[in-house]
C-alpha atoms as a PDB file:
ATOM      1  CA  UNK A   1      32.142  82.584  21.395  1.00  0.00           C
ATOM      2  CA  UNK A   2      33.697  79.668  22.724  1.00  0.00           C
ATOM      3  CA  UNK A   3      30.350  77.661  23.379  1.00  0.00           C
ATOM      4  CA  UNK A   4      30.247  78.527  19.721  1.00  0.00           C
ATOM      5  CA  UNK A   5      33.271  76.950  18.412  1.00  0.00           C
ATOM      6  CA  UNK A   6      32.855  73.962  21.305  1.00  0.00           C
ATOM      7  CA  UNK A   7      29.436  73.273  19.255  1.00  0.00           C
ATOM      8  CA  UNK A   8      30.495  73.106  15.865  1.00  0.00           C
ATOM      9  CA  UNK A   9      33.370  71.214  17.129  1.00  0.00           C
ATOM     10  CA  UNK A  10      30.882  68.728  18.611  1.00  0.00           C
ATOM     11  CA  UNK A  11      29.217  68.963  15.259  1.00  0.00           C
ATOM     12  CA  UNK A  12      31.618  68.153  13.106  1.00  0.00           C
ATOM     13  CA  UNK A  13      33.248  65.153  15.422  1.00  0.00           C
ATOM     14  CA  UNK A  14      30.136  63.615  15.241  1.00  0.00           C
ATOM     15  CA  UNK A  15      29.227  63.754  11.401  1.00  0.00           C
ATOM     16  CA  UNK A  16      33.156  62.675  11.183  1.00  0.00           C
ATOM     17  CA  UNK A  17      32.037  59.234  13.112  1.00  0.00           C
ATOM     18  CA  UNK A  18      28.779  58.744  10.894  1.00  0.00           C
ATOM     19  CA  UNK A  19      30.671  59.335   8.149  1.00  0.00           C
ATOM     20  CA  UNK A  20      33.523  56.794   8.905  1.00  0.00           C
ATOM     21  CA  UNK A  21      30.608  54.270  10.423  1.00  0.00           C
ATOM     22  CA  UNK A  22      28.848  54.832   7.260  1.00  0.00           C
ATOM     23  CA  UNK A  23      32.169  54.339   4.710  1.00  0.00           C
ATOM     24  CA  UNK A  24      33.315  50.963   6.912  1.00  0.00           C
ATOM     25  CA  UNK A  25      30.346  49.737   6.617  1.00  0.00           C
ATOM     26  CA  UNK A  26      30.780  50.647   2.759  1.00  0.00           C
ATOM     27  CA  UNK A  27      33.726  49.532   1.960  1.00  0.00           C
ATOM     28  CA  UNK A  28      32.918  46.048   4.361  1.00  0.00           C
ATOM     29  CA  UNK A  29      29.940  45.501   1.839  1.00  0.00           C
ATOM     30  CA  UNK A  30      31.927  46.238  -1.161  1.00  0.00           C
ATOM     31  CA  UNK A  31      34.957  43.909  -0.113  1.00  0.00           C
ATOM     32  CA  UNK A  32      32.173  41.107   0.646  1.00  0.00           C
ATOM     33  CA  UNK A  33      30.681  41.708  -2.899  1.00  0.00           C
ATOM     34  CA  UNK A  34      33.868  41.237  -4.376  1.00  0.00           C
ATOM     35  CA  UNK A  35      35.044  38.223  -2.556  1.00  0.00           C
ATOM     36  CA  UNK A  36      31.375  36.451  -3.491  1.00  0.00           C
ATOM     37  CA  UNK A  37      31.996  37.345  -6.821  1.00  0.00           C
ATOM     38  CA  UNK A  38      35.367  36.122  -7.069  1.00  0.00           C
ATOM     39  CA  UNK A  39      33.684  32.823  -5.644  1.00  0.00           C
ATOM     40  CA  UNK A  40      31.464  32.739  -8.101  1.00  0.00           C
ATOM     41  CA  UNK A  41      34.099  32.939 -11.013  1.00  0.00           C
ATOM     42  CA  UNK A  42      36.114  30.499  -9.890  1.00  0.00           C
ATOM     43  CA  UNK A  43      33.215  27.674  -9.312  1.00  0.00           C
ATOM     44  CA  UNK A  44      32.230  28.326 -12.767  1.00  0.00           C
ATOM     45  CA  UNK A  45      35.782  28.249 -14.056  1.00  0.00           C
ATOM     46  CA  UNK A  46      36.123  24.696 -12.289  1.00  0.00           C
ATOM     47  CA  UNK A  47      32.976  23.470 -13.291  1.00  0.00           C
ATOM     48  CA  UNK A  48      33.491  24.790 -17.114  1.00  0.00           C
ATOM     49  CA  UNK A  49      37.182  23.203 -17.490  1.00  0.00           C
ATOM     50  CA  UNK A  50      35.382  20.232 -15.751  1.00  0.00           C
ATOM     51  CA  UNK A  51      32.973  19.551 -18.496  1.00  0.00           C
ATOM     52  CA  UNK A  52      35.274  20.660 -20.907  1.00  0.00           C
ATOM     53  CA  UNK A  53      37.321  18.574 -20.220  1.00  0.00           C
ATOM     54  CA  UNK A  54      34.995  15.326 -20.403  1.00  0.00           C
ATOM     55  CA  UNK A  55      33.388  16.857 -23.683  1.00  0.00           C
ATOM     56  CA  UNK A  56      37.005  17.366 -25.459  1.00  0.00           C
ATOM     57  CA  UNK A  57      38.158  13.801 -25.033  1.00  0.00           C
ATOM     58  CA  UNK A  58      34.656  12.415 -26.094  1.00  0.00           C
ATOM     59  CA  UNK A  59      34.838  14.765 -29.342  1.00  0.00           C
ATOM     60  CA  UNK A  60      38.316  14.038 -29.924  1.00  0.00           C
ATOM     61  CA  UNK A  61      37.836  10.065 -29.850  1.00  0.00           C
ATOM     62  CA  UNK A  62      35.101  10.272 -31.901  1.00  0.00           C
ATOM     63  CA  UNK A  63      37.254  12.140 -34.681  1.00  0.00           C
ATOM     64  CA  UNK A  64      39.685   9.703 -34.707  1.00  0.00           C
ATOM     65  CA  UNK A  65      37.391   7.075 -35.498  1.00  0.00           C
ATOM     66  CA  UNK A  66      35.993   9.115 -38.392  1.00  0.00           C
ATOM     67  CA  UNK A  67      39.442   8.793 -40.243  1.00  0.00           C
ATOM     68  CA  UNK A  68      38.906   5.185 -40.812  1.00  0.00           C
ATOM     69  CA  UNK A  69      35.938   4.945 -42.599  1.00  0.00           C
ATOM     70  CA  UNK A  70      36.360   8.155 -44.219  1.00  0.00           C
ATOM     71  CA  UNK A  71      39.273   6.722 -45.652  1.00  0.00           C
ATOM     72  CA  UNK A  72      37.013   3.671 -46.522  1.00  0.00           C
ATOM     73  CA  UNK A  73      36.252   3.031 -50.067  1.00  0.00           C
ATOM     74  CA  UNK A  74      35.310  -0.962 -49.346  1.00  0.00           C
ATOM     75  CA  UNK A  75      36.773  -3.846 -51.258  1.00  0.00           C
ATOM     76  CA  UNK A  76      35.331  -5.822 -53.842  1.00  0.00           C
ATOM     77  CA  UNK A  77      35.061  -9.621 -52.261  1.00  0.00           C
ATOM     78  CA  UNK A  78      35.291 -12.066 -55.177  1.00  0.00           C
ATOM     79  CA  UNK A  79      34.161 -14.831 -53.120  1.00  0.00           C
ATOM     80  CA  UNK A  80      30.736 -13.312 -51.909  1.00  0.00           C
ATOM     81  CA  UNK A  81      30.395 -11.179 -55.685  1.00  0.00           C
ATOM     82  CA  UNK A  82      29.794  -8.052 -53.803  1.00  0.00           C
ATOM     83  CA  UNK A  83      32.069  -4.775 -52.327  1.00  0.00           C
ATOM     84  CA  UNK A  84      32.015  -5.061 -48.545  1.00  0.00           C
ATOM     85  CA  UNK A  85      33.150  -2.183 -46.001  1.00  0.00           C
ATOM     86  CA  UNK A  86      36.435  -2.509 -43.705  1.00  0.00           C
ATOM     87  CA  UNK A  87      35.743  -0.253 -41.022  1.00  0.00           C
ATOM     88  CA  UNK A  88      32.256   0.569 -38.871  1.00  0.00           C
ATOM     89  CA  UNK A  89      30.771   4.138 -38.765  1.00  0.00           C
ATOM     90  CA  UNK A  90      31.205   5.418 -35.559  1.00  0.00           C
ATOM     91  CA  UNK A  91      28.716   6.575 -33.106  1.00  0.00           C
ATOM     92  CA  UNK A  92      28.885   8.634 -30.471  1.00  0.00           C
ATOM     93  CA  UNK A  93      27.019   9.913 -27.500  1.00  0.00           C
ATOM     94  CA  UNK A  94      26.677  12.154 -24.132  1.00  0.00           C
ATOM     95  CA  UNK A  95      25.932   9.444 -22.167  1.00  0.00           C
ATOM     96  CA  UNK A  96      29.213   9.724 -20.003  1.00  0.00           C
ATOM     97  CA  UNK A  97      29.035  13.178 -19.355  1.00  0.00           C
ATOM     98  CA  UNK A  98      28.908  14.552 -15.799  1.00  0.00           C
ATOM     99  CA  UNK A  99      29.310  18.242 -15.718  1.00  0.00           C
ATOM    100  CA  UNK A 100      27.552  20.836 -15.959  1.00  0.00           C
ATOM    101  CA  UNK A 101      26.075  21.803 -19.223  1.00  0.00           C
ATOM    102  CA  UNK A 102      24.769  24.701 -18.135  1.00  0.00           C
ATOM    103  CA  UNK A 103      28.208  26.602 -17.002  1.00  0.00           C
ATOM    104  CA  UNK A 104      28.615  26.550 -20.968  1.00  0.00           C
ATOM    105  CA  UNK A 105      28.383  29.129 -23.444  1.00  0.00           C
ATOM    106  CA  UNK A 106      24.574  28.991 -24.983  1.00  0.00           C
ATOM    107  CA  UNK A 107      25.774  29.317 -28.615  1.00  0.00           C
ATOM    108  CA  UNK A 108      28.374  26.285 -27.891  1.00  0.00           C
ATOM    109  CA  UNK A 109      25.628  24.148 -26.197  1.00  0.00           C
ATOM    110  CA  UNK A 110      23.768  24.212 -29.555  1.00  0.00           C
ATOM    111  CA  UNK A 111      26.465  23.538 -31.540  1.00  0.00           C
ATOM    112  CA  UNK A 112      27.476  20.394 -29.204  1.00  0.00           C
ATOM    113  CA  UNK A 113      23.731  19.421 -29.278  1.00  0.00           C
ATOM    114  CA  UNK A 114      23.751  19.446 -32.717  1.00  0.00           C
ATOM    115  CA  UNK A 115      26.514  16.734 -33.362  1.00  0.00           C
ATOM    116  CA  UNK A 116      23.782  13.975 -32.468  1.00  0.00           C
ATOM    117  CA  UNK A 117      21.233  15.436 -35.191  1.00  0.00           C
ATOM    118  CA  UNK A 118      24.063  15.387 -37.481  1.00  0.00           C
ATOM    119  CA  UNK A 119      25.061  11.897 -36.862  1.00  0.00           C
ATOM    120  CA  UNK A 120      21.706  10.790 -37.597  1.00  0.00           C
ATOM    121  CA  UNK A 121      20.974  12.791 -40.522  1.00  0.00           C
ATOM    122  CA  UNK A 122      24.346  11.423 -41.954  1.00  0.00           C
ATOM    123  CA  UNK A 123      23.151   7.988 -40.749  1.00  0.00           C
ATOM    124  CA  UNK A 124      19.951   8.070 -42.794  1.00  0.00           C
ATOM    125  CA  UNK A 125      21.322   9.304 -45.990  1.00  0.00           C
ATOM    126  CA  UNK A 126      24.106   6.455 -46.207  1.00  0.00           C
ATOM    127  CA  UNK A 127      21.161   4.240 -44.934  1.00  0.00           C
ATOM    128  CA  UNK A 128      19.092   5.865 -48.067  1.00  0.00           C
ATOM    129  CA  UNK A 129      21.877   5.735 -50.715  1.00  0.00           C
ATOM    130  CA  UNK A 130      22.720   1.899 -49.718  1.00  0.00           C
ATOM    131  CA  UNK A 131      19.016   0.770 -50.216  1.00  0.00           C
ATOM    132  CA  UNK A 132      19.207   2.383 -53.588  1.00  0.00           C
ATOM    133  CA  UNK A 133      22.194   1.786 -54.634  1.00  0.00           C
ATOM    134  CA  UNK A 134      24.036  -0.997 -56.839  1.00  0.00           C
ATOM    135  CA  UNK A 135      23.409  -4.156 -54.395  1.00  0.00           C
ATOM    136  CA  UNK A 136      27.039  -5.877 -55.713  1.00  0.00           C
ATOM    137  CA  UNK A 137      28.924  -2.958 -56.022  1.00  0.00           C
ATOM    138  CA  UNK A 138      27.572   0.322 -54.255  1.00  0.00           C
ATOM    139  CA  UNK A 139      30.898   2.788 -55.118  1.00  0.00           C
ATOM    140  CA  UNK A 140      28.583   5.679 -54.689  1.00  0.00           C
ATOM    141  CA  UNK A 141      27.371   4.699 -51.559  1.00  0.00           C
ATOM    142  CA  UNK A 142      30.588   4.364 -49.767  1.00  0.00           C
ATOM    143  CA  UNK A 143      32.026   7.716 -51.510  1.00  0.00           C
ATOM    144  CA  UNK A 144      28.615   9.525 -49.496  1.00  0.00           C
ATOM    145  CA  UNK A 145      29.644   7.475 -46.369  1.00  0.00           C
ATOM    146  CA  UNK A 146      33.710   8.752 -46.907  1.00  0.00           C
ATOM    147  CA  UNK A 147      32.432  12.147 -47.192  1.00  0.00           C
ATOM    148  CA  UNK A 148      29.903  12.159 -43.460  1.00  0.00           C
ATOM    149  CA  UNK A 149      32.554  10.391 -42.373  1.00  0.00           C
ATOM    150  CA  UNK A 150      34.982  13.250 -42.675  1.00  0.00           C
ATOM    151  CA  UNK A 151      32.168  16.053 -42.517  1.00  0.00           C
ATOM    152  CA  UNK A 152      31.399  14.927 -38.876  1.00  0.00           C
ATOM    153  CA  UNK A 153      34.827  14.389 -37.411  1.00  0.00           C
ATOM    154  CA  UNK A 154      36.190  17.565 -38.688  1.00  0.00           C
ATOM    155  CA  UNK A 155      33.105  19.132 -37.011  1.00  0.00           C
ATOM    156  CA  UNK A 156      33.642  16.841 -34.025  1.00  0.00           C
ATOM    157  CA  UNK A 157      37.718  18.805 -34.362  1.00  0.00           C
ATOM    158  CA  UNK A 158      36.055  22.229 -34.522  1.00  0.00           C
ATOM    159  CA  UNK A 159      33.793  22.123 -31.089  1.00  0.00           C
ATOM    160  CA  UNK A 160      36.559  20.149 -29.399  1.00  0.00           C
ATOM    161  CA  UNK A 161      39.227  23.477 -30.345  1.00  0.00           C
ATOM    162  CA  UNK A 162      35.867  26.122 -29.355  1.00  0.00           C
ATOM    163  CA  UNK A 163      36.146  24.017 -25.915  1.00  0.00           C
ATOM    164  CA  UNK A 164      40.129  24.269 -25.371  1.00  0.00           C
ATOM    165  CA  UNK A 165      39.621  27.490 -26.304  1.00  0.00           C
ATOM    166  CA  UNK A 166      37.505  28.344 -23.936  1.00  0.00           C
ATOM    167  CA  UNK A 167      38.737  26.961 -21.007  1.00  0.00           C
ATOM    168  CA  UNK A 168      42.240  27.704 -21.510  1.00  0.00           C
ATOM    169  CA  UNK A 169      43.301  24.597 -22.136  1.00  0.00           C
ATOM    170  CA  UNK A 170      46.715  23.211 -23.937  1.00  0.00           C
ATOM    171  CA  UNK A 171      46.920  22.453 -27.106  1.00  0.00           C
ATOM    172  CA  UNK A 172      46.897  18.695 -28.719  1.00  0.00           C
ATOM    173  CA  UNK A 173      49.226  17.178 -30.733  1.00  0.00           C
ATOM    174  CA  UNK A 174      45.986  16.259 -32.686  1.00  0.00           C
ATOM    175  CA  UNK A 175      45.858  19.240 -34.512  1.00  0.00           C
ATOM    176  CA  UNK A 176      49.755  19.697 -34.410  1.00  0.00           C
ATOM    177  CA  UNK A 177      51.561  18.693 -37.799  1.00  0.00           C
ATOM    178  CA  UNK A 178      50.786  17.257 -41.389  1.00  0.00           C
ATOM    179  CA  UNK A 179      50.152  13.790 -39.813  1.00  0.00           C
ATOM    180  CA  UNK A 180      48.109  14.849 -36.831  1.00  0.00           C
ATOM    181  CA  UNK A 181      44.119  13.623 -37.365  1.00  0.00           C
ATOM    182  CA  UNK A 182      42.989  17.058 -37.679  1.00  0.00           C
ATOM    183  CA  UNK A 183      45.375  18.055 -41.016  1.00  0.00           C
ATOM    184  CA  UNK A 184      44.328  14.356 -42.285  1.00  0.00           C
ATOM    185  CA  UNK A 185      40.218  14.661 -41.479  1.00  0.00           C
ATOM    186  CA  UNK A 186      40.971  18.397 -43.071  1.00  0.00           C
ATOM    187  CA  UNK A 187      42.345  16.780 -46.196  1.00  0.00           C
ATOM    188  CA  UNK A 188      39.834  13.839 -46.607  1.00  0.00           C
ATOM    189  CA  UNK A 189      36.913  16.415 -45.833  1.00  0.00           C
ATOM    190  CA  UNK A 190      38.455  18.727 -48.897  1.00  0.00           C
ATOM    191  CA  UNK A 191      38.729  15.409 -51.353  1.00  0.00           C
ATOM    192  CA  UNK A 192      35.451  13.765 -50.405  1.00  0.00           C
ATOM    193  CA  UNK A 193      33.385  17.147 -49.978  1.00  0.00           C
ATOM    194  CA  UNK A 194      34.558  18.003 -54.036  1.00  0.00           C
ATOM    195  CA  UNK A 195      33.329  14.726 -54.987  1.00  0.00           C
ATOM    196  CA  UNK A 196      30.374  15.174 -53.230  1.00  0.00           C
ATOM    197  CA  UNK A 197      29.624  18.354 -54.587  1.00  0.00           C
ATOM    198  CA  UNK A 198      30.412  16.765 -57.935  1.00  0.00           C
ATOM    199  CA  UNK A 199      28.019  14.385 -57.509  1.00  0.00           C
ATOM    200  CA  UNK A 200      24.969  16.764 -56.837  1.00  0.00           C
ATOM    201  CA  UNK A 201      25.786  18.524 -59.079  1.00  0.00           C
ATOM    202  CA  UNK A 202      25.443  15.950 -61.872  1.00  0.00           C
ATOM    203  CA  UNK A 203      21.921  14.640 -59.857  1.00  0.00           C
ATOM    204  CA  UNK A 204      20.584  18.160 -60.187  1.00  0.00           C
ATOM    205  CA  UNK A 205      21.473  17.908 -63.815  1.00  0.00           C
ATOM    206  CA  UNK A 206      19.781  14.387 -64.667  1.00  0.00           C
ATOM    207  CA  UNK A 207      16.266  15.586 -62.820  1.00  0.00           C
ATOM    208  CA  UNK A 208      16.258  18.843 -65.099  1.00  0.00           C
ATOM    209  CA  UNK A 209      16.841  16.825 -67.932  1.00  0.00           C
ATOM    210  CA  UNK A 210      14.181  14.200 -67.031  1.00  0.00           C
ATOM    211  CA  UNK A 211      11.813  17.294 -65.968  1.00  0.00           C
ATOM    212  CA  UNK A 212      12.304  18.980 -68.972  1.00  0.00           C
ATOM    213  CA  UNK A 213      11.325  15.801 -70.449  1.00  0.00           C
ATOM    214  CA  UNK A 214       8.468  14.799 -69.562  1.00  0.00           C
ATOM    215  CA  UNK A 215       7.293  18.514 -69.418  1.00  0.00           C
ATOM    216  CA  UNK A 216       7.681  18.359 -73.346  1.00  0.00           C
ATOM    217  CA  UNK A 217       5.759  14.928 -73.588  1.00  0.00           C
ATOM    218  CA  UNK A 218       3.050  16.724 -71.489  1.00  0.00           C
ATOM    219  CA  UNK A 219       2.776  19.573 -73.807  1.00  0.00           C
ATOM    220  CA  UNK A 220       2.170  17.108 -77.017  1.00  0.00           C
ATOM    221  CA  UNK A 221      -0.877  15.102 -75.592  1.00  0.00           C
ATOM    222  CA  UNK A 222      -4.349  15.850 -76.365  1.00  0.00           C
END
């Protein structure tokens, strides 16, 4: 009886140890996991609020050099006969960034990617309305460049706030107040996006009439 008891004694002492080998070596794992993936967060966190933050101040420039020539209406030089511009269009590019990219959200890479296809497109159609508009006094033309002038920097505002956003970061007094750039590029994108709106509007009309037209001459020859 007491060999008996000695033996399961033995027994269970011994599946005791491999079980407490077996949980330290467990819970030694499991602490080691953790601390790599704690590691991990924080390099991405310091690589993210890196780029952010070289991404936010580009973005944010660029807006405030929108307001100018969205404000921009030219002014009609006597001397030369014609209406000149006061301010240039700004451009903007990546070229100084540094980080990262890839510590980014996907959806906000796109969108950030996109601002340079935007400032093209908005390029080529003031390019396009210039060429065809009135050479002396092009009005039209510099309401279409007021209105990408305001369309981009407000977007420029938008993925600058997805970026603080993101990274935690303090607010600006850029968006703070009914002076700050972002209420005035908000206001100017309202006025010059209702003109613009106005003005397809009426285009749209003018080629149905003309269609209508000349489908109507169509129908009366032999």
């Amino acid at each position: 009886m007491g060999s008996g008891i000695s033996l399961w004694v033995s027994l269970i002492s011994a599946g005791a140890g491999i079980l407490g080998a077996l949980g330290s070596q467990w819970l030694s794992h499991h602490f080691a996991t953790a601390r790599e993936l704690r590691a991990s967060e924080d390099k991405l966190a310091r690589e993210r609020y890196f780029i952010a933050t070289e991404l936010v101040f580009v973005l944010e420039q660029f807006a405030e050099a929108c307001i100018a020539p969205a404000c921009d209406a030219g002014t009609f030089d006597h001397t030369e006969g014609r209406r000149t511009g006061e301010t240039d269009f700004p451009k903007f590019d990546y070229s100084s960034i540094t980080g990262n990219w890839r510590v980014l959200p996907s959806r906000l890479i796109y969108r950030l990617r996109e601002m340079i296809v935007l400032q093209e497109e908005s390029r080529r159609l003031i390019h396009q309305s210039f060429d065809w508009d009135d050479v002396t006094d092009p009005v039209e033309s510099f309401a279409i460049r007021q209105y990408q002038a305001a369309r981009l920097g407000m977007k420029a505002k938008i993925q600058a706030g997805r970026l603080r956003k993101l990274c935690g970061m303090p607010s600006t007094a850029l968006l703070q107040g009914q002076r700050s750039s972002g209420a005035i590029l908000w206001k100017l994108w309202r006025i010059h996006r209702s003109k613009e709106m106005g003005r397809l509007i009426t285009e749209k009309l003018f080629r149905d009439t003309m269609d209508g037209r000349t489908d109507s001459r169509e129908g009366i020859l032999p």
